[in-house]
Protein backbone atom coordinates (compact mmCIF):
# COMPACT_ATOMS: atom_id res chain seq x y z
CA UNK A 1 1.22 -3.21 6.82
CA UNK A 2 0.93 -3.74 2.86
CA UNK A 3 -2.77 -3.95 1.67
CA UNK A 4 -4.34 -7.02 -0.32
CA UNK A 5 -3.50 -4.97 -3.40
CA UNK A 6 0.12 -4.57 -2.71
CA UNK A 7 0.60 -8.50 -1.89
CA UNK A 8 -0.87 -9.58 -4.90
CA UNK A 9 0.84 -9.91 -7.80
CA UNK A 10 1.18 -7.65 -11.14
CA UNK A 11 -1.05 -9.94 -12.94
CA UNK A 12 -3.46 -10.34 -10.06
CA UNK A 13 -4.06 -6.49 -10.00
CA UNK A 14 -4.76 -6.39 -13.46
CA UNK A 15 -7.22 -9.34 -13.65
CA UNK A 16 -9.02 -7.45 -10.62
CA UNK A 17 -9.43 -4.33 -12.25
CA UNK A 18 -10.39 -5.89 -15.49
CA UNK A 19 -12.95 -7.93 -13.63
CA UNK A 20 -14.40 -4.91 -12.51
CA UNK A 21 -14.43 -2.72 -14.84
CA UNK A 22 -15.51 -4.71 -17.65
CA UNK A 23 -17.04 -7.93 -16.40
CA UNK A 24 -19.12 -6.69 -12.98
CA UNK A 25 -21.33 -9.44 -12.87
CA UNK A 26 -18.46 -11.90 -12.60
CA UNK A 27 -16.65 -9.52 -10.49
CA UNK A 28 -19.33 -9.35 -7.73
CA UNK A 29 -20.11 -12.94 -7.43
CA UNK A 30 -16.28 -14.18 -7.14
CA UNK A 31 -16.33 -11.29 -4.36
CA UNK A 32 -20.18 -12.59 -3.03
CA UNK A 33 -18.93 -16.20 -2.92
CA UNK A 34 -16.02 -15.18 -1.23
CA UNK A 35 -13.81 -16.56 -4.34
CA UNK A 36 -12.14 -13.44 -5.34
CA UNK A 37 -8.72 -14.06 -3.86
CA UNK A 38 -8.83 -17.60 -4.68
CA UNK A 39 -9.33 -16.99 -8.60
CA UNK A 40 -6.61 -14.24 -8.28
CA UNK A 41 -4.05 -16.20 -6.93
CA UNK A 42 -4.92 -18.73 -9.43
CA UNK A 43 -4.73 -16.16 -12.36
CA UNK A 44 -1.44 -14.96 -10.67
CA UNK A 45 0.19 -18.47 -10.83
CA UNK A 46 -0.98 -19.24 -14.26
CA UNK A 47 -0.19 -16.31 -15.74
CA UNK A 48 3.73 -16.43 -14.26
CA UNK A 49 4.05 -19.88 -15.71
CA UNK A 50 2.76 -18.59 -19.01
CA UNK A 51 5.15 -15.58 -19.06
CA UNK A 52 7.89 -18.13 -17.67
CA UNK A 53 7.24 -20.38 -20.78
CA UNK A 54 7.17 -18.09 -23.02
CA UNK A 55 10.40 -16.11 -22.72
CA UNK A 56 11.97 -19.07 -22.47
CA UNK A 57 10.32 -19.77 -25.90
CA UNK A 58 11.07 -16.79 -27.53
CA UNK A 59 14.59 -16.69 -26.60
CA UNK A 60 15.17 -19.63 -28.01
CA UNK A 61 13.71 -19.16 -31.13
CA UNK A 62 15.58 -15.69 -31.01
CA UNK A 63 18.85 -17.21 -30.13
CA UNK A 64 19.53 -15.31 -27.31
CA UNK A 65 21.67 -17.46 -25.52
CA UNK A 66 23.96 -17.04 -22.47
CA UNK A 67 27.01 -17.02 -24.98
CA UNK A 68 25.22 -13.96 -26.56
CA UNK A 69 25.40 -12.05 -22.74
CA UNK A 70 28.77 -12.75 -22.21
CA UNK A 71 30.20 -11.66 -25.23
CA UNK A 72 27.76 -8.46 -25.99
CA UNK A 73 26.01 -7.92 -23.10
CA UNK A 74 23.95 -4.49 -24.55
CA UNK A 75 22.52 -6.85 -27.01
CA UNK A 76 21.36 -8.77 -25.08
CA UNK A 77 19.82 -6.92 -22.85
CA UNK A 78 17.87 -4.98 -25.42
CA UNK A 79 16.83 -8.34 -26.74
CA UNK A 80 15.46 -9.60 -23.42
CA UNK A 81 13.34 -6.68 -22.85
CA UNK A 82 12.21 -7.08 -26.12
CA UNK A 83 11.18 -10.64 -25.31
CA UNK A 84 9.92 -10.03 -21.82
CA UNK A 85 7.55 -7.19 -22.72
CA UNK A 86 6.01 -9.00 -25.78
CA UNK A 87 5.81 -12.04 -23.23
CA UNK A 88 3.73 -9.47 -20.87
CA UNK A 89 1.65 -7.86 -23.67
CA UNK A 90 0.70 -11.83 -24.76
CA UNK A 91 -0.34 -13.15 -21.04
CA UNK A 92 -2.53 -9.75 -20.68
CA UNK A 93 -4.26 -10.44 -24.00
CA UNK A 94 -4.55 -14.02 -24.05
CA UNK A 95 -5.17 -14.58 -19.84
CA UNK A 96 -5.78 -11.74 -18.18
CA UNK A 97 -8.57 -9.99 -20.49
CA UNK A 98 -10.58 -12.52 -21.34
CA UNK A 99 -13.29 -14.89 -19.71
């Protein structure tokens, strides 16, 4: 049986351990009020949307286009990780470890 941890999401995780490590106060009254998993899920949704939005974005404004991965597939690739990790980094700073 997976624990809470391992159902939640990347994003989830991460805004729980920020939460408590750096903002206890907050931490312990989502957890008192029994609002924890609520504002995680929330967090988790929000932030997926973000990331969604923003590769979509990016690889737009980068030109990476479907043409692009079916005539050079390496570059592509490459490029997408590229975008996707920037995407990441940008939710985590902007969602995730703030508030």
């Amino acid at each position: 049986m997976p624990t809470k941890t391992e159902q939640m999401g990347y994003y989830a995780q991460k805004r729980q351990e920020y939460l408590k490590n750096h903002k206890k106060a907050t931490f312990t009254t989502l957890l008192t009020t029994c609002k924890l998993t609520e504002h995680l899920m929330s967090i988790q949704k929000q932030a997926q949307q973000m990331e969604e939005q923003i590769i979509t974005q990016m690889a737009k404004a980068q030109g990476v286009t479907e043409k692009l991965k079916q005539t050079d597939m390496m570059t592509w690739v490459g490029m997408m990780n590229n975008i996707k990790n920037s995407a990441r980094e940008t939710v985590l700073n902007e969602l995730i470890y703030t508030m």
